[in-house]
Protein backbone atom coordinates (compact mmCIF):
# COMPACT_ATOMS: atom_id res chain seq x y z
CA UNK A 1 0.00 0.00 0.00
CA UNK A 2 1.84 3.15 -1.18
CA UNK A 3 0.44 6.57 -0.55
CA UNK A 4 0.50 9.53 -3.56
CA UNK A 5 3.32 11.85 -2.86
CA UNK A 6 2.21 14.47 -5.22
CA UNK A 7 -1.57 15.42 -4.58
CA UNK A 8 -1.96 17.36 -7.67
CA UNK A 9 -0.06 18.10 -10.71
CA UNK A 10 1.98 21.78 -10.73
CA UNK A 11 1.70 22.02 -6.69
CA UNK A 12 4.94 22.03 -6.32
CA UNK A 13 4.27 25.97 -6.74
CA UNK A 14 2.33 25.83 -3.45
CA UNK A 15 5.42 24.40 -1.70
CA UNK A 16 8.33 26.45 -0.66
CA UNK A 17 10.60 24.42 -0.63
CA UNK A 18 13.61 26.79 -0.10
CA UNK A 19 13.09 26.14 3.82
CA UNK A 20 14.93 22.84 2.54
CA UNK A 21 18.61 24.77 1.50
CA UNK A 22 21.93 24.15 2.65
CA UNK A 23 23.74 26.55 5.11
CA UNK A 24 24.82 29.00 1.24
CA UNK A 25 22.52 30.48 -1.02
CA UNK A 26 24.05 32.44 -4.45
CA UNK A 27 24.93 35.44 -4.35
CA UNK A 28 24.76 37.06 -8.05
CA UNK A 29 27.32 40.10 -8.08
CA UNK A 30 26.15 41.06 -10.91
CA UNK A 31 29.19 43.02 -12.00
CA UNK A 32 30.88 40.48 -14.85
CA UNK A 33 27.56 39.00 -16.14
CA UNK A 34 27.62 37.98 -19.79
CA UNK A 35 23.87 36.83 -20.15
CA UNK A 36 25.10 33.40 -21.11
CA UNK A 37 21.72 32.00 -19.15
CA UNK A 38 23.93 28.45 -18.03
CA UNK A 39 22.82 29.25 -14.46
CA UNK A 40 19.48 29.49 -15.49
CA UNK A 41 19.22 26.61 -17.74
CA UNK A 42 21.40 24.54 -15.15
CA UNK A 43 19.19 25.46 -12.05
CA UNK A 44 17.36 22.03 -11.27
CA UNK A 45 14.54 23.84 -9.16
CA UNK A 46 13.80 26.27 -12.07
CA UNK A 47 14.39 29.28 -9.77
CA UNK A 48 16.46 31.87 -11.88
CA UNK A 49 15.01 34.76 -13.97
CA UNK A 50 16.96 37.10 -15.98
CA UNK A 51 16.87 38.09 -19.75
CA UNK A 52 19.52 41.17 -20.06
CA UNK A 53 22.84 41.36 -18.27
CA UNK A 54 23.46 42.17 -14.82
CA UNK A 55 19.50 41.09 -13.90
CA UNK A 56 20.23 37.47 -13.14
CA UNK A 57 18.49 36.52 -10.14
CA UNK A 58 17.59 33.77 -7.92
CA UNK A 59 13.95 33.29 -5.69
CA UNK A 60 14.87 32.00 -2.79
CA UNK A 61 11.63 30.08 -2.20
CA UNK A 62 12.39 27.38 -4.34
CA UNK A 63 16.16 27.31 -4.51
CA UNK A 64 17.94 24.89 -2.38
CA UNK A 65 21.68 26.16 -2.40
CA UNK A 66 23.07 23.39 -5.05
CA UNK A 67 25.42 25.44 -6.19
CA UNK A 68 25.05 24.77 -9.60
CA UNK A 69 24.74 28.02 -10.81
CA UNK A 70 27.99 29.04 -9.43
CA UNK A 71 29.86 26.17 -10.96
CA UNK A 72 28.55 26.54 -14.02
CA UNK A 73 29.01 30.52 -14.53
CA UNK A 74 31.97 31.39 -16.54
CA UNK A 75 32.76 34.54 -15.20
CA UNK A 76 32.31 33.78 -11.41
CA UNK A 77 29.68 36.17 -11.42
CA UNK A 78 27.49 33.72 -8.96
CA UNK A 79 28.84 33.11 -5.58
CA UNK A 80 27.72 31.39 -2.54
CA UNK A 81 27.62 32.83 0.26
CA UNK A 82 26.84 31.63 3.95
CA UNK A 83 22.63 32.32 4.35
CA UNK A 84 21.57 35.66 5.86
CA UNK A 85 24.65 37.19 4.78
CA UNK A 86 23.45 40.63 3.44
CA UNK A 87 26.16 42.34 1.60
């Protein structure tokens, strides 16, 4: 007897599941971006919006400090940083 994990389809939306990140979180500097979009199209939870340079950004409701992102930027525009670290 198995029980349905998912109640609905798309309610994933409803859940934020950000409460589940690691201790770091990225931090987009925004200061060498190139608009490549890897961190975007890497991010597994979907979380990253941006079109132009420099507007890359992360909602940190979903994301669950990977790391990804970071890795995957070519610049090293995307840090992360510990959480609740404000500058």
């Amino acid at each position: 007897m198995y029980a349905p994990l998912i109640t609905k389809p798309g309610s994933s939306l409803e859940r934020k599941t950000g409460s589940w990140r690691t201790n770091l979180r990225p931090k987009f500097l925004q200061k060498d971006c190139i608009a490549c979009r890897l961190c975007y199209l890497i991010c597994p939870e979907g979380c990253i919006s941006g079109k132009e340079k420099n507007t890359f950004i992360s909602d940190y409701n979903y994301c669950k400090g990977c790391g990804l992102c970071a890795g995957v930027c070519p610049k090293d525009d995307i840090e992360m940083v510990p959480e609740g670290e404000t500058k």
